[in-house]
PDB file of N, CA and C in Angstrom:
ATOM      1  N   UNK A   1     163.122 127.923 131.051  1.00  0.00           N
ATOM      2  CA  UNK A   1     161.859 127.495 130.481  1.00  0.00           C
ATOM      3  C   UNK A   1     161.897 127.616 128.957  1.00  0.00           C
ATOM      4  N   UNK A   2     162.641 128.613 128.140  1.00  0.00           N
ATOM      5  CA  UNK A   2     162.619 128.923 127.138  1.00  0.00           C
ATOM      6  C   UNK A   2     163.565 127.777 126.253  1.00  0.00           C
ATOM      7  N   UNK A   3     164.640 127.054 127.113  1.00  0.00           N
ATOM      8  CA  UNK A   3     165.498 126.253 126.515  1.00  0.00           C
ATOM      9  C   UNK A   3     164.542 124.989 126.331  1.00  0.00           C
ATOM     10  N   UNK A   4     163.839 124.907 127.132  1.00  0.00           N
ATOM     11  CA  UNK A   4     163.232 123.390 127.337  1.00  0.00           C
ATOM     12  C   UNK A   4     162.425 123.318 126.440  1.00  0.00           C
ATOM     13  N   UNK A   5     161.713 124.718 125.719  1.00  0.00           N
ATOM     14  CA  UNK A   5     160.586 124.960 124.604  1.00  0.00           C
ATOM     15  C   UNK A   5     160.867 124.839 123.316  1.00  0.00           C
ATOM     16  N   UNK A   6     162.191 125.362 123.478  1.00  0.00           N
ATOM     17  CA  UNK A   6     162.919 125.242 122.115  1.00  0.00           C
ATOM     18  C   UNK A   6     163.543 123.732 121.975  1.00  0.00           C
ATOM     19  N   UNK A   7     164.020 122.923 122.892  1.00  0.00           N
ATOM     20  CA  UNK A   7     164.351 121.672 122.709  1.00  0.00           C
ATOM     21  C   UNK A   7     163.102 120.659 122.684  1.00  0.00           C
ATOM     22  N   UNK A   8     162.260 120.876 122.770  1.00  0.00           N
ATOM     23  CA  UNK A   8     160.751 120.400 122.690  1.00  0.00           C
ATOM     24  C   UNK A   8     160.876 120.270 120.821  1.00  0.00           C
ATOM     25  N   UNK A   9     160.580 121.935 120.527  1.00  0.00           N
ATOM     26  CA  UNK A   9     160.742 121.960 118.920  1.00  0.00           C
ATOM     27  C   UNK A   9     161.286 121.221 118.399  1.00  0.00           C
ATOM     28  N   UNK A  10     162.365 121.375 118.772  1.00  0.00           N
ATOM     29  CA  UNK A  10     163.670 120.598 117.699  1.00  0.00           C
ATOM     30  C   UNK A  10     163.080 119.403 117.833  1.00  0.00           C
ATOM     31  N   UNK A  11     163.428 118.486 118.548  1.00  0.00           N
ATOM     32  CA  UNK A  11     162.925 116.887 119.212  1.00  0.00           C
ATOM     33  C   UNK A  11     161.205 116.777 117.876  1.00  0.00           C
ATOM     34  N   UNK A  12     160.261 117.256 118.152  1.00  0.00           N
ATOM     35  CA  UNK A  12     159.546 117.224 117.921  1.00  0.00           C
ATOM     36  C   UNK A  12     159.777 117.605 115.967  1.00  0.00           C
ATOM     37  N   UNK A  13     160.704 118.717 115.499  1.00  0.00           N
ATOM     38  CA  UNK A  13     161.034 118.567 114.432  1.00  0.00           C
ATOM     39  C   UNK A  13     161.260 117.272 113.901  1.00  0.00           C
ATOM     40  N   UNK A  14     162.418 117.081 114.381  1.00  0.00           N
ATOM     41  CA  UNK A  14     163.353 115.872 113.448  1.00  0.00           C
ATOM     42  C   UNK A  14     162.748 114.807 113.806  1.00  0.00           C
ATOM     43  N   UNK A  15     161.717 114.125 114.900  1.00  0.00           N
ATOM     44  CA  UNK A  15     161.017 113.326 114.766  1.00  0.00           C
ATOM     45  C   UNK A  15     159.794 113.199 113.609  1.00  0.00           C
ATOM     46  N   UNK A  16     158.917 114.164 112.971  1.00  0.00           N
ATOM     47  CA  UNK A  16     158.343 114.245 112.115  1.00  0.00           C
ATOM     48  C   UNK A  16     159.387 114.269 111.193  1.00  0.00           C
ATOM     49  N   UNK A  17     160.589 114.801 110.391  1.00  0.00           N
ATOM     50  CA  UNK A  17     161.358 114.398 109.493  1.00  0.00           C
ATOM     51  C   UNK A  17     161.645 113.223 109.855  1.00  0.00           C
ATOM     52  N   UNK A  18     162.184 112.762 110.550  1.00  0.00           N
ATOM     53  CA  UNK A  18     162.687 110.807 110.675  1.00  0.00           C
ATOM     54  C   UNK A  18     161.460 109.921 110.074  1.00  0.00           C
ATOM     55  N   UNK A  19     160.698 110.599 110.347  1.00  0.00           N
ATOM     56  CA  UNK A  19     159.213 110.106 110.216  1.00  0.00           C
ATOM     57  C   UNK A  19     158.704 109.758 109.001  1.00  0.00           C
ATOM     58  N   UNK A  20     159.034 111.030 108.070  1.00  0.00           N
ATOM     59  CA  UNK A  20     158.483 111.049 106.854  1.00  0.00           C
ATOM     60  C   UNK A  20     159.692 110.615 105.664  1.00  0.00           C
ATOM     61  N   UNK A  21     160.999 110.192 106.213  1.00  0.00           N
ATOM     62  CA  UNK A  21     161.966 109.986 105.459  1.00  0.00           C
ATOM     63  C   UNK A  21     161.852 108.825 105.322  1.00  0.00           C
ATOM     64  N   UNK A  22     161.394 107.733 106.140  1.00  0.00           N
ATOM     65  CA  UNK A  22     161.623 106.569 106.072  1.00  0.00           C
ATOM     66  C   UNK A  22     159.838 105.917 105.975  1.00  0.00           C
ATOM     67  N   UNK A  23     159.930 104.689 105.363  1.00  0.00           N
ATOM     68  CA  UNK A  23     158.096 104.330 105.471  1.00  0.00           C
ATOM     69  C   UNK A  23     157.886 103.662 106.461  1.00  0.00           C
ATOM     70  N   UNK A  24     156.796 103.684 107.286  1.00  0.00           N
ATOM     71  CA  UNK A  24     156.314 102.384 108.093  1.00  0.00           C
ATOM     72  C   UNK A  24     156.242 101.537 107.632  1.00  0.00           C
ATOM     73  N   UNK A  25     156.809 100.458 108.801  1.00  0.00           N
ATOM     74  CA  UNK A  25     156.698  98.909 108.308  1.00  0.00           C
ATOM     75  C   UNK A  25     155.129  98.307 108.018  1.00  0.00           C
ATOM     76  N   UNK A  26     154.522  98.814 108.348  1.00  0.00           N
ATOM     77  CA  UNK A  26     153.161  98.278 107.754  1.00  0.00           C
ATOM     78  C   UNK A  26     153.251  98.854 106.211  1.00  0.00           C
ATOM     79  N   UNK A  27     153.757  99.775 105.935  1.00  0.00           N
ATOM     80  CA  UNK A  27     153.662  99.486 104.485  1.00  0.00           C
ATOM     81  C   UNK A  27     154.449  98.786 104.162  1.00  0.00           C
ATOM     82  N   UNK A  28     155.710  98.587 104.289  1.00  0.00           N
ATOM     83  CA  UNK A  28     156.704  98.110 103.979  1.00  0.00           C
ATOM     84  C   UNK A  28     155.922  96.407 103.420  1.00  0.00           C
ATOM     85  N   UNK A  29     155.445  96.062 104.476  1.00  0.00           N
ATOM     86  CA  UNK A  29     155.033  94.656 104.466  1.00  0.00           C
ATOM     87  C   UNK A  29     153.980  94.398 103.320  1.00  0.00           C
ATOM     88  N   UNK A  30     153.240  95.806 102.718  1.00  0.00           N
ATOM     89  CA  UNK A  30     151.884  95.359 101.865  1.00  0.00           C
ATOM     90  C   UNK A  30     152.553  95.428 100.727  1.00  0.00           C
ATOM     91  N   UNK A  31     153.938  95.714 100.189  1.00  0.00           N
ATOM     92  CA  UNK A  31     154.527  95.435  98.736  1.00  0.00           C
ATOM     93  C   UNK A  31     154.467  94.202  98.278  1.00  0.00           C
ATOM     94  N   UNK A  32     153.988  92.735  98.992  1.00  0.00           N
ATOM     95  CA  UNK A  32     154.156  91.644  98.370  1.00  0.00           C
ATOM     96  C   UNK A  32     152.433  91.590  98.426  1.00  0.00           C
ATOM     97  N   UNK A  33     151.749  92.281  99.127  1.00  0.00           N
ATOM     98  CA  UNK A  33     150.091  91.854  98.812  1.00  0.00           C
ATOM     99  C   UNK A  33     149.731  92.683  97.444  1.00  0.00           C
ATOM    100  N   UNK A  34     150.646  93.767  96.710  1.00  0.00           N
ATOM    101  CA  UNK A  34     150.040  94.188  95.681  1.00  0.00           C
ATOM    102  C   UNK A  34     149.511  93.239  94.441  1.00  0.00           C
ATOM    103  N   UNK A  35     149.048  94.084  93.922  1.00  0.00           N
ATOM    104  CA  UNK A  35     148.628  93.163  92.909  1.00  0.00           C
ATOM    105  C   UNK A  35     150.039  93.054  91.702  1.00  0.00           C
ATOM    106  N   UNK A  36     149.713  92.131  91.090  1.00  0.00           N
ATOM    107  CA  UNK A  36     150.821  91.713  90.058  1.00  0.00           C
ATOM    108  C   UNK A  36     150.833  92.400  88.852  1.00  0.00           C
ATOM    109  N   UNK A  37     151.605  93.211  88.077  1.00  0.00           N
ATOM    110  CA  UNK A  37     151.883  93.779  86.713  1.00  0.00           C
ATOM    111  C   UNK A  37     150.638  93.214  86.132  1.00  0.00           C
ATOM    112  N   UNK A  38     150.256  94.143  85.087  1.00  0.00           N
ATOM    113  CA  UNK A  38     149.581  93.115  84.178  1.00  0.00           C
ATOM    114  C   UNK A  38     149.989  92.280  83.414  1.00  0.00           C
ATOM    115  N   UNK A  39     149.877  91.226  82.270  1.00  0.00           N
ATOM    116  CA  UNK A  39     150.583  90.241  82.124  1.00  0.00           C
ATOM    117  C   UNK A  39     151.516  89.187  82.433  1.00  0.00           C
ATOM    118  N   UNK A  40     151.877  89.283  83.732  1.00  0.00           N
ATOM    119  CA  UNK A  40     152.273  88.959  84.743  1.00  0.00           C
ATOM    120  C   UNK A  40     151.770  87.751  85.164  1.00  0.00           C
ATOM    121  N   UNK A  41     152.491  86.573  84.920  1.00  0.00           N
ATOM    122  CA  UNK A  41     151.737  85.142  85.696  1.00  0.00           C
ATOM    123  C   UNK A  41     151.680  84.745  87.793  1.00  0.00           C
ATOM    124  N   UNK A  42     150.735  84.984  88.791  1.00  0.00           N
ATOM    125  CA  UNK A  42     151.276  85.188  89.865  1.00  0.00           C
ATOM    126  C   UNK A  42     151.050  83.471  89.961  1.00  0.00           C
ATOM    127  N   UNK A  43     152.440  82.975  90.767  1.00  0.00           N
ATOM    128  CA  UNK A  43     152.586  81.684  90.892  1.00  0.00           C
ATOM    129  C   UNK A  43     151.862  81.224  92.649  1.00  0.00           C
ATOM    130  N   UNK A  44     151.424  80.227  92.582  1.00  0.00           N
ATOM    131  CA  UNK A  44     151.195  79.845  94.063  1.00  0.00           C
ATOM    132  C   UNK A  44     152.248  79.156  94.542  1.00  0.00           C
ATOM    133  N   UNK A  45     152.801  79.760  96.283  1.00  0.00           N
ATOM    134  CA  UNK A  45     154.227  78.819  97.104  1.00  0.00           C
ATOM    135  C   UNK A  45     153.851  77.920  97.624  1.00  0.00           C
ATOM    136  N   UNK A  46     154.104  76.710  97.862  1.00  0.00           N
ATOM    137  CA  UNK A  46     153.892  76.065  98.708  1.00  0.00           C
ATOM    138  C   UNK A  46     155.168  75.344  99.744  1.00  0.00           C
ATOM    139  N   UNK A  47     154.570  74.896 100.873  1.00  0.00           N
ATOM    140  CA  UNK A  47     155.688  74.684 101.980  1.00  0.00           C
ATOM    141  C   UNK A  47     155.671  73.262 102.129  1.00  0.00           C
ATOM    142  N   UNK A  48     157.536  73.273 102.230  1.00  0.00           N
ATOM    143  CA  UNK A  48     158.175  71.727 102.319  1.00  0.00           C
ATOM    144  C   UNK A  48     157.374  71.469 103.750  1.00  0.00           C
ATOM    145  N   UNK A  49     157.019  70.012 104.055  1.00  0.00           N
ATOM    146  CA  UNK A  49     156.739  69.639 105.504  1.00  0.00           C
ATOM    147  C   UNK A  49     158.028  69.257 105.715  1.00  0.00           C
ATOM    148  N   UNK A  50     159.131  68.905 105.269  1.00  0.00           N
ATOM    149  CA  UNK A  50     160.434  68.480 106.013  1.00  0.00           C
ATOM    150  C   UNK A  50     160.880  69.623 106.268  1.00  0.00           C
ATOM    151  N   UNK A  51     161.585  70.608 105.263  1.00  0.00           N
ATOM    152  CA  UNK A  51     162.478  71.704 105.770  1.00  0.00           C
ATOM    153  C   UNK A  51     161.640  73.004 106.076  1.00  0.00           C
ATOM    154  N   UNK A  52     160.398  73.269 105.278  1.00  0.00           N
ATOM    155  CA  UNK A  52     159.274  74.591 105.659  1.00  0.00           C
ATOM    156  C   UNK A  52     160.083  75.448 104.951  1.00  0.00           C
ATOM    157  N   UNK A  53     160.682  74.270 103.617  1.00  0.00           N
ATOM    158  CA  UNK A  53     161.126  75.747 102.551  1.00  0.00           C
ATOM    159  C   UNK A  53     159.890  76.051 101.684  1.00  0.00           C
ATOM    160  N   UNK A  54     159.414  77.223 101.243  1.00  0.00           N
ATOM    161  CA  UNK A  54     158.957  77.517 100.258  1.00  0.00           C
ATOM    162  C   UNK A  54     159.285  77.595  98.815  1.00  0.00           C
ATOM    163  N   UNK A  55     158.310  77.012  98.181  1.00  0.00           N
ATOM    164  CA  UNK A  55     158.668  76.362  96.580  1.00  0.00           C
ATOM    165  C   UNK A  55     157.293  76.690  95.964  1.00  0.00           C
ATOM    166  N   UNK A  56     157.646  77.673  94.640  1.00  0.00           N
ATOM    167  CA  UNK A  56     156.577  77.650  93.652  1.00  0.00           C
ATOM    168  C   UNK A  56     156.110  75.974  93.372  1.00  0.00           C
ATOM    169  N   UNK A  57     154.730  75.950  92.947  1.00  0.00           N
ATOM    170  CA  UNK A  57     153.981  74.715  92.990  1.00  0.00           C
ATOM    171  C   UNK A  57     154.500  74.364  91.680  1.00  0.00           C
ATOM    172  N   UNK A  58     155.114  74.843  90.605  1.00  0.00           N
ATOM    173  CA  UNK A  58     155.519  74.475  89.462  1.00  0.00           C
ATOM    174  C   UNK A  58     156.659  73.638  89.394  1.00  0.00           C
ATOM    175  N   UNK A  59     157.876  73.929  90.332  1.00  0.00           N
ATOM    176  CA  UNK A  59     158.759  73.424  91.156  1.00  0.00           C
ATOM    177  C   UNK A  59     158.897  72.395  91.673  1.00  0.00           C
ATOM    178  N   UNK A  60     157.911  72.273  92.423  1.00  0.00           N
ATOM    179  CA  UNK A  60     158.050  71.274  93.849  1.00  0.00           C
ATOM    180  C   UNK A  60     157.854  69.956  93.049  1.00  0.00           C
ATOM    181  N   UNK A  61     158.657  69.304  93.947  1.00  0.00           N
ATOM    182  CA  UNK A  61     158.393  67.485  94.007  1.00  0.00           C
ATOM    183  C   UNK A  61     156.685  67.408  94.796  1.00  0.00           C
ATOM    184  N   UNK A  62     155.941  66.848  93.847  1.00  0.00           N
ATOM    185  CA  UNK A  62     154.969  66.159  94.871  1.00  0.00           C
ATOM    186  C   UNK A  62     155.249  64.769  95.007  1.00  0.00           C
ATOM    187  N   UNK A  63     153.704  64.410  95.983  1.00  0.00           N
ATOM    188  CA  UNK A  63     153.451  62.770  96.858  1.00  0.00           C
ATOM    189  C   UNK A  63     152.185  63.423  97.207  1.00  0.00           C
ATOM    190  N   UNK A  64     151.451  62.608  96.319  1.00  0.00           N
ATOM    191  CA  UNK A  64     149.627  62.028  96.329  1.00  0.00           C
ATOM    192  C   UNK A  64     149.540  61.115  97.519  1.00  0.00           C
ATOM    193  N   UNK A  65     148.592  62.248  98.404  1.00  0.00           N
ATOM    194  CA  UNK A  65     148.182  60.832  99.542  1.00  0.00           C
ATOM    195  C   UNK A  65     146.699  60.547  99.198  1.00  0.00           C
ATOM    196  N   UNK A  66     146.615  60.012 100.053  1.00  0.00           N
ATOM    197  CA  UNK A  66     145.130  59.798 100.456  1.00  0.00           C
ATOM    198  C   UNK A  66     144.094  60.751 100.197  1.00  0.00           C
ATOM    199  N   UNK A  67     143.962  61.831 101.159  1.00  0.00           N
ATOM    200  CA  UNK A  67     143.357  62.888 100.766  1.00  0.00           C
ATOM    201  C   UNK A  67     143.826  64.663 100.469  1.00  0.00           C
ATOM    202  N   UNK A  68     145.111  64.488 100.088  1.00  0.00           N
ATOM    203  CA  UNK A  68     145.601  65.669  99.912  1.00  0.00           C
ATOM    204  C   UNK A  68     146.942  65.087  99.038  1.00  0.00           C
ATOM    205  N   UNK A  69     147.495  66.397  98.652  1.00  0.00           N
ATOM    206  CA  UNK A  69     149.072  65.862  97.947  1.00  0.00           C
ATOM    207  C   UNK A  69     150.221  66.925  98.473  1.00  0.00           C
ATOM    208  N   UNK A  70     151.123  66.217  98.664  1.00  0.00           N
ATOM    209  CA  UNK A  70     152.230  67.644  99.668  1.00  0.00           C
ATOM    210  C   UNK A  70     152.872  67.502  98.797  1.00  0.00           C
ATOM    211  N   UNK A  71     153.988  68.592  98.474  1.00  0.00           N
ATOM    212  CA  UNK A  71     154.995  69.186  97.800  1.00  0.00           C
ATOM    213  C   UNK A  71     156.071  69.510  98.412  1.00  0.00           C
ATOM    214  N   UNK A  72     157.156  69.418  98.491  1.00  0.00           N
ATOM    215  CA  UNK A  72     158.524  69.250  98.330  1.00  0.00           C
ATOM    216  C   UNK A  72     159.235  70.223  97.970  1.00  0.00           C
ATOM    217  N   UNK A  73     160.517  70.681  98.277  1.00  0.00           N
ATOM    218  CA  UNK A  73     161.690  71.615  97.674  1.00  0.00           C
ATOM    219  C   UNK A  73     162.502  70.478  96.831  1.00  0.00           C
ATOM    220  N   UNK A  74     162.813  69.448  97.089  1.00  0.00           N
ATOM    221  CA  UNK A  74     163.493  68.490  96.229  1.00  0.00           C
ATOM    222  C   UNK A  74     162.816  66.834  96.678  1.00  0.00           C
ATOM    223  N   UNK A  75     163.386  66.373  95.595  1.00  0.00           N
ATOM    224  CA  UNK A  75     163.258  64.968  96.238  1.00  0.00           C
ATOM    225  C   UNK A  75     164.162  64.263  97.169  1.00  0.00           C
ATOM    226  N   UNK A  76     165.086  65.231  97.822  1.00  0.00           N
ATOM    227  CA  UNK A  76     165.823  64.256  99.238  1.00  0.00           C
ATOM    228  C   UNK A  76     164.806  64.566 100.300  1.00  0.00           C
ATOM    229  N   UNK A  77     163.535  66.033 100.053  1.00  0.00           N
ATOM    230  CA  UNK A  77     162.803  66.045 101.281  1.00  0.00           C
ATOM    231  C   UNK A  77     161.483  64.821 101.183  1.00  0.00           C
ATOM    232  N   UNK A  78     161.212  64.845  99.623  1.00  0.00           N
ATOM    233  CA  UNK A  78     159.995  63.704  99.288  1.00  0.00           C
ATOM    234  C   UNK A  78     160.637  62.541  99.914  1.00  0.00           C
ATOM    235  N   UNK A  79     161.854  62.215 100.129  1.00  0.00           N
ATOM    236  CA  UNK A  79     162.339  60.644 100.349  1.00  0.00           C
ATOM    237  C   UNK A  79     162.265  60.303 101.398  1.00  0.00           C
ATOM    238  N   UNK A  80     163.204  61.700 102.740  1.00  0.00           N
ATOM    239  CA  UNK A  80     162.932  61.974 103.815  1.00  0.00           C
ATOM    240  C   UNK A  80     161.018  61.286 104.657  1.00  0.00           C
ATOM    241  N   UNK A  81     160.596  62.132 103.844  1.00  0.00           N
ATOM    242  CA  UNK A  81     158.948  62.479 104.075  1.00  0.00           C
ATOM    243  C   UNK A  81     158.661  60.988 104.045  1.00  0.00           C
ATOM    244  N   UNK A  82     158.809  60.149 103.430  1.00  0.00           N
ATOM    245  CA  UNK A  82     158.072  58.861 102.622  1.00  0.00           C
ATOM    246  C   UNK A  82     158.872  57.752 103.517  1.00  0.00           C
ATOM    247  N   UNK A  83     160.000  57.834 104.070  1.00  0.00           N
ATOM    248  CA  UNK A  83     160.431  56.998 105.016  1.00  0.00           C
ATOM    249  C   UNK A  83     159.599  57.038 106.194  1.00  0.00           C
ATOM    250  N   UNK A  84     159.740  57.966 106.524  1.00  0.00           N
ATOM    251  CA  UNK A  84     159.250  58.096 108.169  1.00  0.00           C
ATOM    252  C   UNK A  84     158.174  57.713 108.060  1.00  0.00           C
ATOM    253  N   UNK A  85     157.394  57.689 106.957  1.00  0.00           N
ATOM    254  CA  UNK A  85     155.670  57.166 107.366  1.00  0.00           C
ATOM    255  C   UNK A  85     156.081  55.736 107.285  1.00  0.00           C
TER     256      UNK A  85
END
């Protein structure tokens, strides 16, 4: 009974150290929701509809439609895009 109490401990040790050595992925994940340095310009991404690459809007190829305008990683995806319609 006494072994099983003491291996309880331990277990129960190095799980709280494993614990506190490493961060949860929920934080892990809120480093890109921080806020930006000050002076710091934060850019908006936007997504290719051909490949669903992401491209700063400064970047991208656009195409003005009708009622919206999509953006592009290059213009072989704008060309892509503009055929098929």
């Amino acid at each position: 009974m006494f072994r099983f109490i003491l291996l309880a401990a331990i277990i129960y040790i190095l799980f709280k150290w494993l614990r506190r050595s490493s961060p949860p992925a929920r934080k892990a994940r809120n480093v890109d929701r921080q806020a930006a340095p000050p002076g710091s310009a934060v850019e908006e991404m936007v997504q290719d509809p051909v490949c669903g690459t992401w491209v700063p809007i400064t970047q991208a190829q656009a195409l003005p439609q009708e009622s919206e305008t999509l953006y592009f990683c290059s213009a072989e995806c704008r060309e892509k895009y503009a055929q098929r319609r």
